[in-house]
N, C-alpha and C. Protein backbone atom coordinates (compact mmCIF):
# COMPACT_ATOMS: atom_id res chain seq x y z
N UNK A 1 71.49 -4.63 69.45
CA UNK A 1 71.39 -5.85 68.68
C UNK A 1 72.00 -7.02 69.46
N UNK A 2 70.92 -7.86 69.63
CA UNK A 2 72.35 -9.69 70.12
C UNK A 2 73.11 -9.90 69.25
N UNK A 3 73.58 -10.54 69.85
CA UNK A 3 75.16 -11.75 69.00
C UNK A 3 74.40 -12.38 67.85
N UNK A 4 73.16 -12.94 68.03
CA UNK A 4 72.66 -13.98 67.00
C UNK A 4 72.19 -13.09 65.92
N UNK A 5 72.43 -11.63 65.86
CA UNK A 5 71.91 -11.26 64.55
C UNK A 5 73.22 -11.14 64.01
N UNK A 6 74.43 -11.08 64.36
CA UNK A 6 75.59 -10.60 63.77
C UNK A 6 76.20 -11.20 62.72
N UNK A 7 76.38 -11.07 61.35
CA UNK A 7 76.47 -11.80 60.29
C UNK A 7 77.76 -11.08 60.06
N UNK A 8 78.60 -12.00 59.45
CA UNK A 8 80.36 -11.60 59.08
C UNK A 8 80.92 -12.47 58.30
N UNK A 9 81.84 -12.17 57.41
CA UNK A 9 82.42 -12.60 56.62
C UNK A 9 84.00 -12.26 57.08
N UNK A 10 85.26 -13.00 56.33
CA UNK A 10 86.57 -12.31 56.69
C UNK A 10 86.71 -12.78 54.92
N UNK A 11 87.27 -11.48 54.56
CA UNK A 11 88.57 -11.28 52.99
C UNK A 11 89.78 -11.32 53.22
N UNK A 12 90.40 -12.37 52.36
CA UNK A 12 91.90 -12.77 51.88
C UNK A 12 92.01 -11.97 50.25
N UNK A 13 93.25 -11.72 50.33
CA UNK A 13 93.29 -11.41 48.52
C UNK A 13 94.31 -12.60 48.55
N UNK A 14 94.26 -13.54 47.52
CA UNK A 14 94.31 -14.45 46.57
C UNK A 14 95.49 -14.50 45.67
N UNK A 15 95.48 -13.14 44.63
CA UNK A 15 96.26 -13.38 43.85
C UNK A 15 95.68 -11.46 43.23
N UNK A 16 96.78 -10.95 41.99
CA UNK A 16 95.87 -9.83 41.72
C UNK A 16 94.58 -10.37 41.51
N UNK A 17 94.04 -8.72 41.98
CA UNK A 17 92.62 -8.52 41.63
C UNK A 17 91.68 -9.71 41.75
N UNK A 18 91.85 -11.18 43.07
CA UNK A 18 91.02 -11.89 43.66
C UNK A 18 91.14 -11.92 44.94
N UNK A 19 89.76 -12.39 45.51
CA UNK A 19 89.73 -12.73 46.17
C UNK A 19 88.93 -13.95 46.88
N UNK A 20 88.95 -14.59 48.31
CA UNK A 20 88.16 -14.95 48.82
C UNK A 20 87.17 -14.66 50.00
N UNK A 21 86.31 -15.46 50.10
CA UNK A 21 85.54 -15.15 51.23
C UNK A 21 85.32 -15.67 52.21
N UNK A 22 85.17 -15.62 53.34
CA UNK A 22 84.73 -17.00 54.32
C UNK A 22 84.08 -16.50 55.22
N UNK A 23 83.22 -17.80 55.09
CA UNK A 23 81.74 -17.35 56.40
C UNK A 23 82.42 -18.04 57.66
N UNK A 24 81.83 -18.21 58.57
CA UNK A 24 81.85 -18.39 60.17
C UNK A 24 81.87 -19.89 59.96
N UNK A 25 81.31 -20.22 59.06
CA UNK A 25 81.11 -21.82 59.84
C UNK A 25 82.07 -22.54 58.25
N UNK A 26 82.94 -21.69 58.00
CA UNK A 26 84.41 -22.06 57.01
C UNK A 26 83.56 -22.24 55.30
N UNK A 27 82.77 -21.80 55.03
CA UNK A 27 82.51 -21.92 53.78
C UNK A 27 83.29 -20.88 53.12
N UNK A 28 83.45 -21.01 51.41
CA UNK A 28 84.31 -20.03 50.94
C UNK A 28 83.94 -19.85 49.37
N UNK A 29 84.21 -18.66 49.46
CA UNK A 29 83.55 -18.03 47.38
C UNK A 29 84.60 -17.48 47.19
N UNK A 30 84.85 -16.66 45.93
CA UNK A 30 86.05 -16.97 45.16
C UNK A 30 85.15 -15.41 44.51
N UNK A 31 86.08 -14.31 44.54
CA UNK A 31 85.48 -13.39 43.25
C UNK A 31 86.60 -12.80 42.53
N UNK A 32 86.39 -11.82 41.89
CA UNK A 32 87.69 -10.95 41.35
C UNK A 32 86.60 -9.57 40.34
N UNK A 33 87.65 -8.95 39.07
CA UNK A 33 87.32 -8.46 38.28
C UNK A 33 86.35 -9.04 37.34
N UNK A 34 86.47 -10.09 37.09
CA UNK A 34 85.88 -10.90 36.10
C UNK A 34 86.92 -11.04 35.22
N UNK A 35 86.67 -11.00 33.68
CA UNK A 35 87.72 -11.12 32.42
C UNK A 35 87.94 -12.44 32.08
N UNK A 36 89.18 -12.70 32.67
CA UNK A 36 89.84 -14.12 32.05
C UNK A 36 89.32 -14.94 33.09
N UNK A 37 89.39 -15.17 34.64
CA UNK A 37 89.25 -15.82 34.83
C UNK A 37 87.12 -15.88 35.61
N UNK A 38 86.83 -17.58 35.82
CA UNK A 38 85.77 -17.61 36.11
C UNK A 38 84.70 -16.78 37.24
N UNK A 39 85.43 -16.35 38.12
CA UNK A 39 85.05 -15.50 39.27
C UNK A 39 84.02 -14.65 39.25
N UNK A 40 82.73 -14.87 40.16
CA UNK A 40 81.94 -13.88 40.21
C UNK A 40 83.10 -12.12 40.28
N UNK A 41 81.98 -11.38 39.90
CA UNK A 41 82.40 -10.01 40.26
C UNK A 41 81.15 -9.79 41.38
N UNK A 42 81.99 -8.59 42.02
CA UNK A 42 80.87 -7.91 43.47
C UNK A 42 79.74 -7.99 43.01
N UNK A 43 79.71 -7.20 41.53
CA UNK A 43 77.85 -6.71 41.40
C UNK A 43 77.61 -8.07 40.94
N UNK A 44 77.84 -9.31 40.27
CA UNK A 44 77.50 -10.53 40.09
C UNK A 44 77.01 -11.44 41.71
N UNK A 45 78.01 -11.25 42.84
CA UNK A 45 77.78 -11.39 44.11
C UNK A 45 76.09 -11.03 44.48
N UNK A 46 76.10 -9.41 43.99
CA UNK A 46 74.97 -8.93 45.04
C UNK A 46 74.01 -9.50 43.79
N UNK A 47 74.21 -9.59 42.81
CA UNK A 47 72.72 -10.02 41.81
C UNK A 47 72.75 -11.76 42.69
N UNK A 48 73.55 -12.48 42.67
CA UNK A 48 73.60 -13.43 43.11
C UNK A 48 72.49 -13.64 44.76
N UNK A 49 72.86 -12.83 45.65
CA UNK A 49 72.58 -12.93 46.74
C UNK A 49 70.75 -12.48 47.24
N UNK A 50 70.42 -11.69 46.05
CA UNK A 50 69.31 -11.28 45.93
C UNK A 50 68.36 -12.22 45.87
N UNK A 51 69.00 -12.79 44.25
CA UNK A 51 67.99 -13.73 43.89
C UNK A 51 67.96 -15.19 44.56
N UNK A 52 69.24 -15.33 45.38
CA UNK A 52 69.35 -16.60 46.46
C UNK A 52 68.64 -16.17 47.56
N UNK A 53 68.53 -14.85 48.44
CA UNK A 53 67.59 -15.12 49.74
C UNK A 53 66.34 -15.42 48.86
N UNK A 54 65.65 -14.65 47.96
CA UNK A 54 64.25 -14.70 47.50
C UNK A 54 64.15 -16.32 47.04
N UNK A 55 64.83 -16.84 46.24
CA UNK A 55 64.96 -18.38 46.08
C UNK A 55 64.04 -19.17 47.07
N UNK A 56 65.22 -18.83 48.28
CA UNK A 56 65.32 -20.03 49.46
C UNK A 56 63.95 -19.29 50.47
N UNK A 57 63.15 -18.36 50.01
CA UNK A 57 61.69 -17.70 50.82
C UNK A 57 60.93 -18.32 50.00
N UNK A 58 60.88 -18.33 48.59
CA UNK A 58 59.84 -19.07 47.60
C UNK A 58 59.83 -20.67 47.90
N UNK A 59 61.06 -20.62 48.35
CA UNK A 59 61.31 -22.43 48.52
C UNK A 59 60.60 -22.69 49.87
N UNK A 60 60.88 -22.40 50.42
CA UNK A 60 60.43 -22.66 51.91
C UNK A 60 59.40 -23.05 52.07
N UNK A 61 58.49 -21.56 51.39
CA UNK A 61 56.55 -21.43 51.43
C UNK A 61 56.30 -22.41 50.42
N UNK A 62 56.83 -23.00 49.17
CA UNK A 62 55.64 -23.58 48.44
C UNK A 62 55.84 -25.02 48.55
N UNK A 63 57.40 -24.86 49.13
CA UNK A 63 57.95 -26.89 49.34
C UNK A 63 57.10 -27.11 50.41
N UNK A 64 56.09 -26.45 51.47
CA UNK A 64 55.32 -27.21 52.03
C UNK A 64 54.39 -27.78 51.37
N UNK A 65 53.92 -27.65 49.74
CA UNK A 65 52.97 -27.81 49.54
C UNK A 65 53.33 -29.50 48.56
N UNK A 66 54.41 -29.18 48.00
CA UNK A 66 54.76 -30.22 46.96
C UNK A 66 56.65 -30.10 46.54
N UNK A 67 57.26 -30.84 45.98
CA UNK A 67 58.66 -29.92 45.56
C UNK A 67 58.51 -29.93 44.27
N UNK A 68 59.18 -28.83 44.14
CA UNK A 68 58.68 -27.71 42.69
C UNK A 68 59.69 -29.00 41.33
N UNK A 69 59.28 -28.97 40.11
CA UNK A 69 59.58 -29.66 39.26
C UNK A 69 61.10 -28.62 38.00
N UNK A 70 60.76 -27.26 38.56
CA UNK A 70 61.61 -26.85 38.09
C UNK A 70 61.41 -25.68 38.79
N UNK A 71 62.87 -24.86 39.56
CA UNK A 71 63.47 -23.65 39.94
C UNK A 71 64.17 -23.16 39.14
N UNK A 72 63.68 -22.11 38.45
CA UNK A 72 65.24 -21.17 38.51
C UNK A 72 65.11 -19.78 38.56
N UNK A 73 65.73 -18.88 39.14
CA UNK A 73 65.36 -17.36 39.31
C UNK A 73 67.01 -16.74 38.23
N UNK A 74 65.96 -15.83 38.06
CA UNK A 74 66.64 -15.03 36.80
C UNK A 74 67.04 -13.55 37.82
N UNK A 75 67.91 -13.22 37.59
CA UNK A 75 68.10 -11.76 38.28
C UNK A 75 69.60 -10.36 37.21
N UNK A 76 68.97 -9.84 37.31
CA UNK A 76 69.52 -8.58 36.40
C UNK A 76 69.35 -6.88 36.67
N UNK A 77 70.28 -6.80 36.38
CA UNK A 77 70.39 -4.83 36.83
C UNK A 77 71.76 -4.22 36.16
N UNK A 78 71.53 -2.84 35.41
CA UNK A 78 72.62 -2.15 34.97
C UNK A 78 73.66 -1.81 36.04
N UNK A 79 74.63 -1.83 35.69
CA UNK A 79 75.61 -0.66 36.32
C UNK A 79 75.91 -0.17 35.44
N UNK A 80 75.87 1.58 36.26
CA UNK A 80 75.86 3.04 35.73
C UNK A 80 76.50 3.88 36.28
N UNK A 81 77.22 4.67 36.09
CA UNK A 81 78.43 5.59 36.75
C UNK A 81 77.74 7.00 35.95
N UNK A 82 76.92 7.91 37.32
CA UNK A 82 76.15 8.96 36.91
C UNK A 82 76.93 10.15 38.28
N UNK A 83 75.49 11.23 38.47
CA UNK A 83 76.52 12.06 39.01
C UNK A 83 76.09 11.16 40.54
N UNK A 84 75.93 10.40 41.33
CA UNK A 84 75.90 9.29 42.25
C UNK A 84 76.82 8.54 42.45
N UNK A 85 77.40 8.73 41.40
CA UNK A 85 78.60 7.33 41.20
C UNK A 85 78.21 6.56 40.61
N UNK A 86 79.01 4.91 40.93
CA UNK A 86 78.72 3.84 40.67
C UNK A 86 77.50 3.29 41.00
N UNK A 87 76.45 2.66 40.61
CA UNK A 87 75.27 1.61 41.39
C UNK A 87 74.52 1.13 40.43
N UNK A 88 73.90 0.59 40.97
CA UNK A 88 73.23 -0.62 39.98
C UNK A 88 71.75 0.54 39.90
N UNK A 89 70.97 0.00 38.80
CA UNK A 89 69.67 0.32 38.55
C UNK A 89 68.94 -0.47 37.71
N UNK A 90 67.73 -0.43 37.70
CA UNK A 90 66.83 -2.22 36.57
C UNK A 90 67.43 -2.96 37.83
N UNK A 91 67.13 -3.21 39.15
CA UNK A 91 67.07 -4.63 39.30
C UNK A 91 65.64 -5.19 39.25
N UNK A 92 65.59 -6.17 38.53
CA UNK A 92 64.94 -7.26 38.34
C UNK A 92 64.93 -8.25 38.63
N UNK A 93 64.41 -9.25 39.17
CA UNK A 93 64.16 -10.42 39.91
C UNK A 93 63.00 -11.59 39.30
N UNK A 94 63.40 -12.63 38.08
CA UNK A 94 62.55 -13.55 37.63
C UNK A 94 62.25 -14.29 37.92
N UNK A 95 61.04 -15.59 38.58
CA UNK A 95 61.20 -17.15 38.80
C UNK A 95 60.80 -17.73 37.73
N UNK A 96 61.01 -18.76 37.32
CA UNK A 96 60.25 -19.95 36.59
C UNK A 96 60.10 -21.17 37.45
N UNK A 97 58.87 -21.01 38.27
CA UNK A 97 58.79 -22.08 39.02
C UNK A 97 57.56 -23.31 38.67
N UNK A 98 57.83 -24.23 38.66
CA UNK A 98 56.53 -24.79 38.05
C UNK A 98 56.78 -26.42 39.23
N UNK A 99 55.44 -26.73 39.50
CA UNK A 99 55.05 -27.92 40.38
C UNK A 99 54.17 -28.83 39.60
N UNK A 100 54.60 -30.36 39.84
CA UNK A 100 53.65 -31.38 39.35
C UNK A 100 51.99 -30.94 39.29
N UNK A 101 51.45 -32.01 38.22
CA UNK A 101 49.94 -31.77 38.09
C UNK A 101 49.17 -32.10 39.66
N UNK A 102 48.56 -31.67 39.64
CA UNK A 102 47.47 -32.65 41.21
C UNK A 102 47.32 -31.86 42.24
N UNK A 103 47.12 -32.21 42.97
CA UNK A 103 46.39 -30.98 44.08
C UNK A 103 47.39 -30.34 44.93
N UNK A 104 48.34 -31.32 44.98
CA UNK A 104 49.55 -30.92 45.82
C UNK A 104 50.24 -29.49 44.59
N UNK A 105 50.48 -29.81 43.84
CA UNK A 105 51.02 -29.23 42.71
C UNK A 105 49.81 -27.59 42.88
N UNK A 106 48.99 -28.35 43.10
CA UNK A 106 48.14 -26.64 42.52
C UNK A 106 47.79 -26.01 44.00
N UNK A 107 47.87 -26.86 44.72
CA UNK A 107 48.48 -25.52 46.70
C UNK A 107 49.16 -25.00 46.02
N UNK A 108 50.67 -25.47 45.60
CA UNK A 108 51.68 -24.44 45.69
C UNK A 108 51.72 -23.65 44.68
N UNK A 109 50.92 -24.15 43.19
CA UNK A 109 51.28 -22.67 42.20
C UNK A 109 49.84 -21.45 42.67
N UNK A 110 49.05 -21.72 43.60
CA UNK A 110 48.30 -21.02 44.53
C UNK A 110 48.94 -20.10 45.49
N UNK A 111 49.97 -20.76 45.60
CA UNK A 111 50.75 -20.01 46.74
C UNK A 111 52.02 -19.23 46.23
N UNK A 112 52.70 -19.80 44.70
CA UNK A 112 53.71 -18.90 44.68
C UNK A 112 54.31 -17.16 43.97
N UNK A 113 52.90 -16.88 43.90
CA UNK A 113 53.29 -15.29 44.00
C UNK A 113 53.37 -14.61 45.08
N UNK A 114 52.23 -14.88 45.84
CA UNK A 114 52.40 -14.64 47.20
C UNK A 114 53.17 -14.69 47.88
N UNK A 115 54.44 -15.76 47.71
CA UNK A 115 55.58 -16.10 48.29
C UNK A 115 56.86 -15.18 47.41
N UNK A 116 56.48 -15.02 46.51
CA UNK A 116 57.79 -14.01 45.84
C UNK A 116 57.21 -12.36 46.53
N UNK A 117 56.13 -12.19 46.69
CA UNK A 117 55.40 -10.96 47.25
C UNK A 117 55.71 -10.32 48.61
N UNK A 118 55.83 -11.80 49.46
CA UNK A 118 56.09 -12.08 50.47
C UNK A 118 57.94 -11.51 51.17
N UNK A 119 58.60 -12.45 50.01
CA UNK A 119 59.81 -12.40 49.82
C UNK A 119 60.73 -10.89 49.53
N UNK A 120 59.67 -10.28 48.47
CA UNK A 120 60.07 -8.78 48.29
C UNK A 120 59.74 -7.68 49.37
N UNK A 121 58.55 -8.09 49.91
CA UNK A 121 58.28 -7.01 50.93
C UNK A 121 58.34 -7.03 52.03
N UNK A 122 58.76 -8.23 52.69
CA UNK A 122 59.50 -8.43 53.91
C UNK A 122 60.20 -9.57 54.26
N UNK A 123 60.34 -10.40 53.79
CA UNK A 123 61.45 -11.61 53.99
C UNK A 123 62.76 -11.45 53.99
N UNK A 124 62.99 -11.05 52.71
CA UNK A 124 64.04 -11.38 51.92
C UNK A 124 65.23 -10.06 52.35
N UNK A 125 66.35 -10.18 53.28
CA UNK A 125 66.74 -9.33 54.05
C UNK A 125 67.89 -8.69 52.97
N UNK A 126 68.57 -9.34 51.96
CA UNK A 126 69.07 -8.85 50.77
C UNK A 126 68.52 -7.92 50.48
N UNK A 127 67.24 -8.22 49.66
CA UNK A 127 66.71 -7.18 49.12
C UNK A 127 66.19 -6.13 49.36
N UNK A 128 65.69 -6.63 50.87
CA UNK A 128 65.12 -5.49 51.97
C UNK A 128 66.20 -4.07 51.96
N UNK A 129 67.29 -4.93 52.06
CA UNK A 129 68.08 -3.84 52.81
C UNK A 129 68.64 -2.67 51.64
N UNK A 130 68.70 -3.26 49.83
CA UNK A 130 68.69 -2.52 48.89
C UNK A 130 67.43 -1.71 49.15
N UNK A 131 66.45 -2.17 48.80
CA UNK A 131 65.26 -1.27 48.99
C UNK A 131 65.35 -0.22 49.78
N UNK A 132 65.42 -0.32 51.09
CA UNK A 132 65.52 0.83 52.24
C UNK A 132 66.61 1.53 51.96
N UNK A 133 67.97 0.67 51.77
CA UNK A 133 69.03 1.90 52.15
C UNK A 133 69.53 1.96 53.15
N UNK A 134 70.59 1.36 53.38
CA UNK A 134 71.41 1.45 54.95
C UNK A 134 73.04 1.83 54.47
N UNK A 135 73.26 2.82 55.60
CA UNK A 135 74.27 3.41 55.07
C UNK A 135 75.31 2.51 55.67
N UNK A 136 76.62 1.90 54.49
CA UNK A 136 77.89 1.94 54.79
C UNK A 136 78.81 1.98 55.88
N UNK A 137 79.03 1.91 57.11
CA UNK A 137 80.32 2.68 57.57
C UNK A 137 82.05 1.75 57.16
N UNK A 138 83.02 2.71 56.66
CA UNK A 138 83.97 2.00 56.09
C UNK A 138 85.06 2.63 57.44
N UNK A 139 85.62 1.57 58.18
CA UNK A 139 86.34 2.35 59.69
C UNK A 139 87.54 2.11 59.40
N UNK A 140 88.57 3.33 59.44
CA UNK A 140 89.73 3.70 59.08
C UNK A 140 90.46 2.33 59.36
N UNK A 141 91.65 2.33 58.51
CA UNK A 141 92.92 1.33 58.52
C UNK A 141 93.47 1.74 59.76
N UNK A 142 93.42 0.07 60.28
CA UNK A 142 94.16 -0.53 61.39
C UNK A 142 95.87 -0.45 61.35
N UNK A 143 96.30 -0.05 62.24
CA UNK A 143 97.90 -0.15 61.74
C UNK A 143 98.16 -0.64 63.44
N UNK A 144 99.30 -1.44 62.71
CA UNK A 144 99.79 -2.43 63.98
C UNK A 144 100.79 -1.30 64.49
C-alpha cells in the first residue's frame, strides 16, 4: 500500500467514559457512552460515517447536474449481543433527495438512484468495508 492510502486518527480520553478524536489535518469529534451527556456513541459514529461517505457519493454525481433542494440521509441498524457477540444488524441506509423543477432538476433525479447504487456497490469505502469484512488487528500494549 502507499502513504496516500493511509488513513489515521489519534484518541485522547477526555474525562470518564469520553473521548476525542483527531484527524491529520487537526479536526476533532467528541464521543462517549451516550446518557447524560450529548456525545455520539461508536455505533452512532459508524451509523454516522456510513451514511456520510454515501451522502458525499450521491452529492458529488447529482450536484453535477443541479444542487439538490433538499438532502437528508436517514441511517439505522440494531445492536444485538448473540452467540457473535456484539454487532449491529438492519443496517439501513435512507435519502430524501429532491432537485428543483426543470431539466437541470430532472438530469439529476435521473441520476440519483444510480448514484446511491453506485455508492453501495463500490464507492462508498465505509460501507464497502462493512459489507466485505476486514478483519481487526488490535497490537498488544506498548509499555515504555
Amino acid at each position: 500500500m502507499t502513504d496516500d492510502s493511509l488513513r489515521s486518527i489519534e484518541l485522547t480520553r477526555i474525562g470518564p467514559a469520553r473521548f476525542k478524536a483527531t484527524n491529520a489535518r487537526g479536526g476533532e469529534t467528541f464521543f462517549g457512552t451516550g446518557g447524560e451527556d450529548p456525545d455520539f456513541t461508536p455505533v452512532e459514529l459508524l451509523l454516522a460515517a456510513i451514511a456520510g461517505c454515501s451522502a458525499l457519493d450521491v452529492e458529488a454525481i447529482t450536484h453535477k447536474r443541479t444542487t439538490s433542494t433538499t438532502f437528508e440521509v436517514h441511517a439505522e441498524g440494531h445492536k444485538v449481543r448473540d452467540d457473535l457477540g456484539n454487532h449491529m444488524t438492519g443496517l439501513r441506509v435512507s435519502f430524501d433527495v429532491r432537485f428543483p423543477d426543470g431539466p437541470e432538476g430532472d438530469a439529476a433525479r435521473d441520476r440519483v438512484q444510480a448514484a446511491i447504487e453506485m455508492s453501495r456497490d463500490r464507492l462508498c469505502s465505509v460501507s464497502r468495508t462493512v459489507q466485505l469484512g476486514e478483519e481487526v488487528v488490535y497490537d498488544p500494549v506498548s509499555r515504555p
